[in-house]
Protein backbone atom coordinates (compact mmCIF):
# COMPACT_ATOMS: atom_id res chain seq x y z
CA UNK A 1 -7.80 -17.79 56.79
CA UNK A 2 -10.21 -15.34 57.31
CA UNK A 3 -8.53 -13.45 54.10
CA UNK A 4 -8.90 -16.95 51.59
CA UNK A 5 -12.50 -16.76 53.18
CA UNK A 6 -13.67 -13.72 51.68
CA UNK A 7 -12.22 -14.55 48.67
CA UNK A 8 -13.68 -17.30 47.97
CA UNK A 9 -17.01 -15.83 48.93
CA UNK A 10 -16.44 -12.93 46.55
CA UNK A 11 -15.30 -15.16 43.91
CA UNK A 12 -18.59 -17.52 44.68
CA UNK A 13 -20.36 -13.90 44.29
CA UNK A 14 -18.98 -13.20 40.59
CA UNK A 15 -19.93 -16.55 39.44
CA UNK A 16 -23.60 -16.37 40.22
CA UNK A 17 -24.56 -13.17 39.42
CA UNK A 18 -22.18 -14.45 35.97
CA UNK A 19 -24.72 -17.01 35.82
CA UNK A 20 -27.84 -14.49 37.03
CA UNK A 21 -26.75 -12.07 33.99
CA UNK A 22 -26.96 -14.64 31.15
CA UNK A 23 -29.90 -14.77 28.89
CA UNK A 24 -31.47 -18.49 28.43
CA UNK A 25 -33.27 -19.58 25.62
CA UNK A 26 -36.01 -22.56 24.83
CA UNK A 27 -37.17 -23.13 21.69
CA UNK A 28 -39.44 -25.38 19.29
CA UNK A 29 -39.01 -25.45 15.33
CA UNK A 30 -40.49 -27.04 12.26
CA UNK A 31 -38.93 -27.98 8.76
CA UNK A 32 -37.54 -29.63 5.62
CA UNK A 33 -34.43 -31.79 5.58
CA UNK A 34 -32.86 -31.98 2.02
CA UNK A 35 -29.96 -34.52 1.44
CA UNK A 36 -28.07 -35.30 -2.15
CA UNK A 37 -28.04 -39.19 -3.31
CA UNK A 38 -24.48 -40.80 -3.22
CA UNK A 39 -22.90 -42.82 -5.51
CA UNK A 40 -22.68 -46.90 -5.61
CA UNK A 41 -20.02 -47.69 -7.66
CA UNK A 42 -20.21 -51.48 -8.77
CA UNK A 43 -18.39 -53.41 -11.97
CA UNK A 44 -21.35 -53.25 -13.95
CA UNK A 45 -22.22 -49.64 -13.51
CA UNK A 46 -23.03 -47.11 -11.12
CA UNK A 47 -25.79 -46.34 -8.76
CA UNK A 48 -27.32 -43.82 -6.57
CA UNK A 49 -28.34 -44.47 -3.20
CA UNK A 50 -29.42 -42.29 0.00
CA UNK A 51 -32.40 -40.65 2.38
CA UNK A 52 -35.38 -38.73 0.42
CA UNK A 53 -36.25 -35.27 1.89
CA UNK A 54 -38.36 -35.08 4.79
CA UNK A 55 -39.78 -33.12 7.33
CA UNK A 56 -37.89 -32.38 10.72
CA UNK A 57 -38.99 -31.06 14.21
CA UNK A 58 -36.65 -29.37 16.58
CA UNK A 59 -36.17 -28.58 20.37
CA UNK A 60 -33.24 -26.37 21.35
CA UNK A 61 -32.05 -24.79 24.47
CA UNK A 62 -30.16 -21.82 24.43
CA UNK A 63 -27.42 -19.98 26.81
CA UNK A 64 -26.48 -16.22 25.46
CA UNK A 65 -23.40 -16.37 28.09
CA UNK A 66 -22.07 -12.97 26.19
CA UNK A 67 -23.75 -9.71 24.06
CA UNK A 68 -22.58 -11.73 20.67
CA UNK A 69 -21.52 -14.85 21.51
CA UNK A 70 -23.74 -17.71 22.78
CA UNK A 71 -24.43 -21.80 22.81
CA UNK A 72 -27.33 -23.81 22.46
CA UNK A 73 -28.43 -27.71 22.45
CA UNK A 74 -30.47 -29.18 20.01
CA UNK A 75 -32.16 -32.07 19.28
CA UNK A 76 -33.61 -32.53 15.74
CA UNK A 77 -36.02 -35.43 14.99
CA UNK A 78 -36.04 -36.00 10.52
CA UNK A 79 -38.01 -38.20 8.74
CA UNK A 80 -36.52 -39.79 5.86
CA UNK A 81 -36.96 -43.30 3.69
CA UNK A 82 -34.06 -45.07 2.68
CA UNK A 83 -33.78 -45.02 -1.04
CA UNK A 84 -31.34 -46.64 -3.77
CA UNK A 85 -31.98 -46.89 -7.57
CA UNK A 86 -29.73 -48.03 -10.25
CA UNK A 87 -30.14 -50.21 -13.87
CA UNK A 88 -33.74 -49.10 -14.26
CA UNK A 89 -34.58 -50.41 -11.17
CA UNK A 90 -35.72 -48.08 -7.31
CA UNK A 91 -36.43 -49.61 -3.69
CA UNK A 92 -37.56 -47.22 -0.74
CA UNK A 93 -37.42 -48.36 2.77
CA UNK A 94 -38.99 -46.22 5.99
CA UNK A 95 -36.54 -44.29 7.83
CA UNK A 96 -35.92 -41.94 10.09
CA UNK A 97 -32.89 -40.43 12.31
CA UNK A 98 -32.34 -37.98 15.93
CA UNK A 99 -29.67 -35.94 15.71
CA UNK A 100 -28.12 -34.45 19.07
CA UNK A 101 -25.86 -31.42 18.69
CA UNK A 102 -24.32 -28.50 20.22
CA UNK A 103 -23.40 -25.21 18.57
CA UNK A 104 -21.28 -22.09 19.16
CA UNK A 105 -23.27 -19.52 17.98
CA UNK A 106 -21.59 -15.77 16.80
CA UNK A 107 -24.34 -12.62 16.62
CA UNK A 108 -23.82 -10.07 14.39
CA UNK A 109 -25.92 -7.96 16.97
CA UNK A 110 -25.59 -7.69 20.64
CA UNK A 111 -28.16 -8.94 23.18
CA UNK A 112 -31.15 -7.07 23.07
CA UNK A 113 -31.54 -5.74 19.23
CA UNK A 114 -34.59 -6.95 17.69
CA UNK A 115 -32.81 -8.15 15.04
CA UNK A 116 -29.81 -11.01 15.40
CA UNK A 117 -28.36 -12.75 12.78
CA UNK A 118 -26.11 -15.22 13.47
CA UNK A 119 -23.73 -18.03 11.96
CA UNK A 120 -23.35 -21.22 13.95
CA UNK A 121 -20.75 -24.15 13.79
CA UNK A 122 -20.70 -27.15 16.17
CA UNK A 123 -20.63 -30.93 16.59
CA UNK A 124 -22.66 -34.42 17.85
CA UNK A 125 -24.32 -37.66 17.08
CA UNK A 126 -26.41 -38.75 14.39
CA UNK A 127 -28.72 -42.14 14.78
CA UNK A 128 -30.02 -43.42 11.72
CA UNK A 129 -32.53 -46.26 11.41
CA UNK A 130 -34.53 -48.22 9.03
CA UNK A 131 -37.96 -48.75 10.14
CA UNK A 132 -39.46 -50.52 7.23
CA UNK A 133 -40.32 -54.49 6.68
CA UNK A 134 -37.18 -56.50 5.09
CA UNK A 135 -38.66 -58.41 2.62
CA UNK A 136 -36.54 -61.58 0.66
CA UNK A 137 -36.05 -59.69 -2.88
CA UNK A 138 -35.18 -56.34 -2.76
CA UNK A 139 -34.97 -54.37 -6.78
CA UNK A 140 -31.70 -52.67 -7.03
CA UNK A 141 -30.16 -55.52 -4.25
CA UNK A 142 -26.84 -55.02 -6.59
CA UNK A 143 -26.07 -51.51 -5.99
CA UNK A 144 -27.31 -52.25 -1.89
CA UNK A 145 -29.45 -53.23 0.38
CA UNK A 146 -31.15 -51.55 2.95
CA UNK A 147 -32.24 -52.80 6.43
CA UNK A 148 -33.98 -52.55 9.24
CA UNK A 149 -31.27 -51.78 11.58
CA UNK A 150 -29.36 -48.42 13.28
CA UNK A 151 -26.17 -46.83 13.27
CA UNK A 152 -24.53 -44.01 14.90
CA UNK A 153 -22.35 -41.53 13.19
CA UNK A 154 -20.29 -38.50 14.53
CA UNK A 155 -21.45 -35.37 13.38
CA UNK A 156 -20.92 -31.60 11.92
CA UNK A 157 -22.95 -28.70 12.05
CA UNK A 158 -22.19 -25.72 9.76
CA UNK A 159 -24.78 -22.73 9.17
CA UNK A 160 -26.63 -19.32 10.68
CA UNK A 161 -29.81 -18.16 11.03
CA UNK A 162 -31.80 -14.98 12.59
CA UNK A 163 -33.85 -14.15 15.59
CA UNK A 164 -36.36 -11.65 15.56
CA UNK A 165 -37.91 -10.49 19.07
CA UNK A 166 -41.43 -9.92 18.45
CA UNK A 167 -41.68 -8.82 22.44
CA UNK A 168 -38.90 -8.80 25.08
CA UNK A 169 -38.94 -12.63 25.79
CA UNK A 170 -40.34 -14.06 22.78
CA UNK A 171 -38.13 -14.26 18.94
CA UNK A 172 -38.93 -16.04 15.90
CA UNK A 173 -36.35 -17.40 14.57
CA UNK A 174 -35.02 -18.89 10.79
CA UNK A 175 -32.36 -21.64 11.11
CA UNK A 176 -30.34 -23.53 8.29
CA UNK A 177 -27.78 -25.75 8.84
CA UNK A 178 -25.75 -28.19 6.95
CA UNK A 179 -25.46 -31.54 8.67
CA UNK A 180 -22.46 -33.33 7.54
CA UNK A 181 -21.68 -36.90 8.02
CA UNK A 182 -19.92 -40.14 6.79
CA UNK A 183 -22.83 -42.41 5.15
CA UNK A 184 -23.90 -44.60 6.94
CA UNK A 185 -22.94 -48.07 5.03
CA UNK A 186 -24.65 -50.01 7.90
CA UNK A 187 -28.29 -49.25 7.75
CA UNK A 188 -27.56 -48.73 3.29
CA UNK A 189 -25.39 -51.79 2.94
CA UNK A 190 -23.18 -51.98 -0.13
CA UNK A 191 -23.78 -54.57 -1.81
CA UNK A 192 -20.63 -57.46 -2.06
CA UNK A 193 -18.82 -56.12 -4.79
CA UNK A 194 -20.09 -52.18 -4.67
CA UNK A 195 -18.53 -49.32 -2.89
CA UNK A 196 -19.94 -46.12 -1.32
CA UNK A 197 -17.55 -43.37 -0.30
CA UNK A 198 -18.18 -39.74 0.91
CA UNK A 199 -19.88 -37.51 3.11
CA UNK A 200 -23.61 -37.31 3.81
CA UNK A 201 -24.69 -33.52 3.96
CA UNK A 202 -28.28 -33.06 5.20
CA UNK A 203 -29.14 -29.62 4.39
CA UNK A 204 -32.02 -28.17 7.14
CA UNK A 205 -34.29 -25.43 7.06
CA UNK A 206 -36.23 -24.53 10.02
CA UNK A 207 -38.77 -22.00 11.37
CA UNK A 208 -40.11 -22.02 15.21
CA UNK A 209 -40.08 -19.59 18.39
CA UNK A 210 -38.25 -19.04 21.38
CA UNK A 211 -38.33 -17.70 24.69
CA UNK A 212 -36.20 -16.18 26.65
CA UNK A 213 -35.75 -15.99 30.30
């Protein structure tokens, strides 16, 4: 007994100064989303239909758990109206969604260079929502309509970035990352007759600062 008792302290040991060594990271950023249109298909021609580019803001925290691999949390907050145009005619709608994700990130650099660039892949949730005024006649209503409602979509987060330490606990850092989801046919309603298929890719660029502790 007295054996399995030191073990377990010297295992309990390990695991916090484990935890002790790693580096954690908070972090705020700014940006630009940029997403391409999809298209309505409908019997009397097609149309386009999606989110216009808008600006983002960012919160992430950050565990470097070894010298090139690490993890972080992010929440991403994007502005973006609901848009959908066909047959000469265009209707916008205000919109915005929160995206929650986490990411494996891969350094090319170990812990502790003053430069670390990095690629990034992970997963989450995307809520979308329409935040505008319905109103009874909407221009393009054949290609779809859009609504004041939300909808939650599983999501994919591919791209990289780089942090550079301007001092020992504070880095600026570059981020862009390709959010990937199905579209979201609940708050950009196909009309009856009209089809939208594919994959909504939400391409971000962001800029902010981190610290390190």
């Amino acid at each position: 007994m007295q054996r399995v008792g030191v073990t377990l302290v010297t295992l309990l040991g390990l695991a916090v100064s484990g935890c002790l060594a790693q580096e954690w990271e908070l972090g705020v950023a700014g940006g630009y989303g940029y997403s391409r249109d999809a298209t309505v298909n409908t019997a009397a021609g097609d149309g386009e239909a999606g989110f216009k580019h808008g600006a983002l803001v960012s919160a992430v925290v950050g565990n470097n758990m070894y010298s090139h691999v690490g993890g972080e949390l992010r929440y991403v907050y994007r502005l973006g109206d609901l848009n959908v145009r066909g047959g000469g005619q265009e209707a916008s709608f205000s919109g915005e969604s929160h995206l929650i994700h986490y990411d494996l990130l891969i350094h090319a650099a170990k812990k502790g260079a003053r430069v670390r660039p990095f690629a990034a892949v992970g997963g989450g949730v995307r809520v979308f929502r329409g935040t505008g005024t319905e109103v009874s006649y909407q221009p393009a209503s054949k290609y779809a309509l859009l609504t004041k409602t939300q909808e939650l979509e599983g999501l994919i987060s591919v791209g990289g970035g780089v942090k550079i330490a301007v001092s020992r606990s504070v880095s600026f850092r570059l981020d862009f990352r390709d959010y990937i989801t199905r579209f979201p046919t609940g708050v950009i309603a196909p009309a009856p007759g009209a089809k939208i298929d594919g994959w909504l890719h939400d391409l971000a660029s962001m800029a902010g600062i981190s610290f390190t502790f």
